[in-house]
C-alpha atoms as a PDB file:
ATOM      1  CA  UNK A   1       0.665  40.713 -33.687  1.00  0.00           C
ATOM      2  CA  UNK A   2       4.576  41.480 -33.651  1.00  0.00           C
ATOM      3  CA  UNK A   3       6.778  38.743 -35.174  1.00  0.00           C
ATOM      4  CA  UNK A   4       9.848  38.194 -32.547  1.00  0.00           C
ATOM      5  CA  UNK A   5      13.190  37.823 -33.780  1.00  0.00           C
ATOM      6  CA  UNK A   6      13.353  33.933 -33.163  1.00  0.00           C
ATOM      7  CA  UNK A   7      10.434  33.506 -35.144  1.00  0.00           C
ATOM      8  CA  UNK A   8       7.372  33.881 -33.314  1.00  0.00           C
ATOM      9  CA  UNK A   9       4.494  35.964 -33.430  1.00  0.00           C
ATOM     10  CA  UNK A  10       3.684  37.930 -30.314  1.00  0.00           C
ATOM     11  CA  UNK A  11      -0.019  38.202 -29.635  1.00  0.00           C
ATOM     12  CA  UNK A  12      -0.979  40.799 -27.242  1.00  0.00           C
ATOM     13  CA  UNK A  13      -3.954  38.534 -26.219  1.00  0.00           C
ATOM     14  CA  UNK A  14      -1.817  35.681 -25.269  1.00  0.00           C
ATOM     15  CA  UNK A  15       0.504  37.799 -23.218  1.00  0.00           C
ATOM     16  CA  UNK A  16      -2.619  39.405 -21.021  1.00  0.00           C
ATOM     17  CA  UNK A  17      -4.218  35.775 -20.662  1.00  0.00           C
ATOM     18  CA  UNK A  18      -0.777  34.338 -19.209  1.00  0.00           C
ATOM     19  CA  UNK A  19      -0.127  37.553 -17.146  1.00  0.00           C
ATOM     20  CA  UNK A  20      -3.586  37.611 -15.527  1.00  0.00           C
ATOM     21  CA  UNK A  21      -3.069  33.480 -14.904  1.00  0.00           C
ATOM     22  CA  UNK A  22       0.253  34.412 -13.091  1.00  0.00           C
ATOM     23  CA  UNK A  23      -0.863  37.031 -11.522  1.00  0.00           C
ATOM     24  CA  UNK A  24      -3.278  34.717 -10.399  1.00  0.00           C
ATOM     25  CA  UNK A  25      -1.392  32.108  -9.432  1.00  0.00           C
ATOM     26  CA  UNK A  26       1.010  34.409  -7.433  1.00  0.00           C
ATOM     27  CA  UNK A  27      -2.198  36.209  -5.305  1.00  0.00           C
ATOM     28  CA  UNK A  28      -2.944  32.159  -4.234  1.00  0.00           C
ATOM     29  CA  UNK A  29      -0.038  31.382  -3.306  1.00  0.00           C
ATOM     30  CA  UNK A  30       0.300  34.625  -1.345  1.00  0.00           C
ATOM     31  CA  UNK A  31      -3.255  33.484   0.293  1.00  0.00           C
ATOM     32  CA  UNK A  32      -1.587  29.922   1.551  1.00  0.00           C
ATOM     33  CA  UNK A  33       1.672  31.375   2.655  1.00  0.00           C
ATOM     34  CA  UNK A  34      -0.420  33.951   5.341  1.00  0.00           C
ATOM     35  CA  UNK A  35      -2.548  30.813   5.849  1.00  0.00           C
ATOM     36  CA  UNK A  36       0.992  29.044   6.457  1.00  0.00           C
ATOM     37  CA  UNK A  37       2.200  31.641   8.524  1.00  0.00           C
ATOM     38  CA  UNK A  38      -1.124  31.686  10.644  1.00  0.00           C
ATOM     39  CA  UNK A  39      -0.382  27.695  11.609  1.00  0.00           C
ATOM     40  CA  UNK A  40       2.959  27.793  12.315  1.00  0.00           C
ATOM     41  CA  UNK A  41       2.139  30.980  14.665  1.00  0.00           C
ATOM     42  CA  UNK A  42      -0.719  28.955  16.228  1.00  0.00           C
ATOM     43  CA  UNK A  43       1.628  25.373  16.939  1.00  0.00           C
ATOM     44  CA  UNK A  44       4.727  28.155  18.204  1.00  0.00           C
ATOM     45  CA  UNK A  45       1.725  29.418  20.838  1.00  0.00           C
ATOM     46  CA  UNK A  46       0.857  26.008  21.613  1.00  0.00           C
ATOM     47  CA  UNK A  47       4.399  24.584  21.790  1.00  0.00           C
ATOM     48  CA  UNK A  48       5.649  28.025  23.787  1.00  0.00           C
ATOM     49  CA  UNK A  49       5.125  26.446  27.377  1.00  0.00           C
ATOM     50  CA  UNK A  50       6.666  22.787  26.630  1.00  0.00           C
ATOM     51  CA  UNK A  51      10.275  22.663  27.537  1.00  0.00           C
ATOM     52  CA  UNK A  52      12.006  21.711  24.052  1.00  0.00           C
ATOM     53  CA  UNK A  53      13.822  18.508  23.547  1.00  0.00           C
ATOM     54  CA  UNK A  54      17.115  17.695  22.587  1.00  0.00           C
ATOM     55  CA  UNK A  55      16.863  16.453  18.732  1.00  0.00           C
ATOM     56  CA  UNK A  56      19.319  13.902  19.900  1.00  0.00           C
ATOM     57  CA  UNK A  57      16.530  11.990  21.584  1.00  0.00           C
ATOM     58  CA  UNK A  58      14.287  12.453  18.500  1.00  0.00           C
ATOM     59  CA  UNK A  59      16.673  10.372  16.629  1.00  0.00           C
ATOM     60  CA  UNK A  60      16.349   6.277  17.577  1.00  0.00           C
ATOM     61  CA  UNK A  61      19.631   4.511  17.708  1.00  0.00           C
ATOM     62  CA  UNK A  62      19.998   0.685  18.064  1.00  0.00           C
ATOM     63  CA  UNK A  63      21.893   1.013  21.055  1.00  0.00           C
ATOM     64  CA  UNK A  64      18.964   2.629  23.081  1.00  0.00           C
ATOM     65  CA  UNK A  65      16.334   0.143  24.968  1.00  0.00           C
ATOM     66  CA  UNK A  66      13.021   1.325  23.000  1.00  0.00           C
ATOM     67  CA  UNK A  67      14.623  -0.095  19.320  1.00  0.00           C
ATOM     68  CA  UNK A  68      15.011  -3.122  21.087  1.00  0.00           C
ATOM     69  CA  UNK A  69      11.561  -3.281  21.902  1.00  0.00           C
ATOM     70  CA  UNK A  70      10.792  -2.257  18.445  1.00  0.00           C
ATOM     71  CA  UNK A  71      12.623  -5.335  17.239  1.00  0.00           C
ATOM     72  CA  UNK A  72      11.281  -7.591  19.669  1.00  0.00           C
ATOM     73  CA  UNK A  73       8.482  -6.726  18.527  1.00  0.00           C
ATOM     74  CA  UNK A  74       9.408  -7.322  14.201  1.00  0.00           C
ATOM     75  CA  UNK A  75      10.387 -10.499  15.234  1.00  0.00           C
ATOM     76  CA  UNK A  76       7.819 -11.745  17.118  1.00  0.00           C
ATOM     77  CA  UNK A  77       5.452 -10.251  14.378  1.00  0.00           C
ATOM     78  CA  UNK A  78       7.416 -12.189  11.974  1.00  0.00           C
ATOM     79  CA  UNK A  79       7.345 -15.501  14.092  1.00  0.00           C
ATOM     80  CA  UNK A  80       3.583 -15.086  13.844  1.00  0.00           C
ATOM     81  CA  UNK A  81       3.286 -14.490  10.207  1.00  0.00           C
ATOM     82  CA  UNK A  82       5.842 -17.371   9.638  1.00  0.00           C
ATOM     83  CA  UNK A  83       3.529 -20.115  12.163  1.00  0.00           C
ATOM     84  CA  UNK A  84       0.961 -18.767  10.275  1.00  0.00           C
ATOM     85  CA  UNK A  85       2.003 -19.650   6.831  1.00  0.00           C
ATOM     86  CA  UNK A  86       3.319 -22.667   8.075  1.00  0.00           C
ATOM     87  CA  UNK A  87      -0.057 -23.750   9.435  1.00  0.00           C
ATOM     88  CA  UNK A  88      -1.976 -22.851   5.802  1.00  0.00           C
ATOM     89  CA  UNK A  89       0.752 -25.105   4.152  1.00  0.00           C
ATOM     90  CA  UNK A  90       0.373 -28.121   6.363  1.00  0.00           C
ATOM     91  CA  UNK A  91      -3.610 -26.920   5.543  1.00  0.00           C
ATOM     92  CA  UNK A  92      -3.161 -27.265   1.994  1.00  0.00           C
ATOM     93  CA  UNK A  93      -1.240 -30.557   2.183  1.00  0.00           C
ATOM     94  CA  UNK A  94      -4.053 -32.119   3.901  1.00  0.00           C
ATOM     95  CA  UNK A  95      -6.498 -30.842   1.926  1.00  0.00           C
ATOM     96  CA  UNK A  96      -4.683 -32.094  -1.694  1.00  0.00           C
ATOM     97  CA  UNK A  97      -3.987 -35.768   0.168  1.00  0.00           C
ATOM     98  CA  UNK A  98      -7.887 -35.477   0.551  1.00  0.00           C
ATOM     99  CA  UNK A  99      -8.852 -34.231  -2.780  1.00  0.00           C
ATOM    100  CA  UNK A 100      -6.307 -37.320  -3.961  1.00  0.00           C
ATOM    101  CA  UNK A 101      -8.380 -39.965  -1.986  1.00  0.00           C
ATOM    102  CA  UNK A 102     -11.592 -38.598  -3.062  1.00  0.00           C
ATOM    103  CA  UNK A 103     -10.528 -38.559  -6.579  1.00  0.00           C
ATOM    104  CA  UNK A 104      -9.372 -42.266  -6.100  1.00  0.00           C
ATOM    105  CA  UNK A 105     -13.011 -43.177  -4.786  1.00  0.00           C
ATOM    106  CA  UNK A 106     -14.581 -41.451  -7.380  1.00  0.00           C
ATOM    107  CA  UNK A 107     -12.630 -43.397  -9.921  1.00  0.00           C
ATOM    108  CA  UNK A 108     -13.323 -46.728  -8.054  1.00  0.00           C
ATOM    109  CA  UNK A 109     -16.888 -46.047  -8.478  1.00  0.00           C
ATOM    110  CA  UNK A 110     -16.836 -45.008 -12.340  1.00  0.00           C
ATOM    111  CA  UNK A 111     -14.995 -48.662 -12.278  1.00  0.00           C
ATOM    112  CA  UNK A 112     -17.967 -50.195 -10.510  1.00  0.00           C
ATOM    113  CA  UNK A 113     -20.524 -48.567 -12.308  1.00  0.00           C
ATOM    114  CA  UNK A 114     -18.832 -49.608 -15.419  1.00  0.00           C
ATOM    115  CA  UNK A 115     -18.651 -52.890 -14.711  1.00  0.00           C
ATOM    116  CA  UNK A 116     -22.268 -53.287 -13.548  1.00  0.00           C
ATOM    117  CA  UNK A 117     -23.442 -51.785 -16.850  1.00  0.00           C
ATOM    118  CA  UNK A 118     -21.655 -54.257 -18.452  1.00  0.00           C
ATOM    119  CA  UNK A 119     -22.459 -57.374 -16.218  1.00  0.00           C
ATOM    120  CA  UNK A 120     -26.484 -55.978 -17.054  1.00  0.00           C
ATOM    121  CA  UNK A 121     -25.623 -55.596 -20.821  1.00  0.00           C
ATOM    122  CA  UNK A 122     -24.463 -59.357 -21.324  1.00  0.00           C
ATOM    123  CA  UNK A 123     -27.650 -60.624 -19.410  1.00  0.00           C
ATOM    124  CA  UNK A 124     -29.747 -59.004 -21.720  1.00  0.00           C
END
């Protein structure tokens, strides 16, 4: 153990345990960078007969005919979701209107019941 000028104590076991982890470290990443190398070697074989294309066509404008398609496409996804929603609203409208005439009925009946308890209460 040394004790560095800023303060802290060198240990000789530290330093091998973080040297060996580097070293480490650096032989795997050696390892994937041949791997890398192998891939991009094996997709520049592949790719050697294909003529190349101009990276101006890889990038879509708005003024070309396919975005338009793209967009036709958005929008008539959209009009889909949007009847869609519409139809589960005018669902759910229907179904509260019938939950509010059932709940109606039911409290007709408590009514009726009520009263023919009573009706059988005074004859007694």
């Amino acid at each position: 153990s040394l004790k560095l000028p800023n303060g802290v104590t060198y240990h000789a076991g530290t330093y091998q345990d973080r040297l060996g982890k580097l070293q480490e470290h650096l032989r795997q990443l050696s390892i994937l960078f041949r791997k890398l190398r192998l891939v991009y070697d094996k997709c520049n074989e592949n790719c050697a007969g294909l003529d190349p294309i101009p990276i101006e066509q890889l990038i879509p404008y708005v003024e070309e005919d396919g975005s338009k398609h793209d967009d036709r496409g958005a929008a008539s996804q959209l009009r889909f979701a949007s009847e869609e929603k519409r139809e589960i609203m005018e669902v759910n409208k229907k179904l509260k209107q019938k939950n509010q005439q059932l709940k109606q009925i039911m409290d007709q009946l408590r009514n009726l019941i009520w009263d023919i308890n009573a009706m059988l209460a005074m004859r007694n």
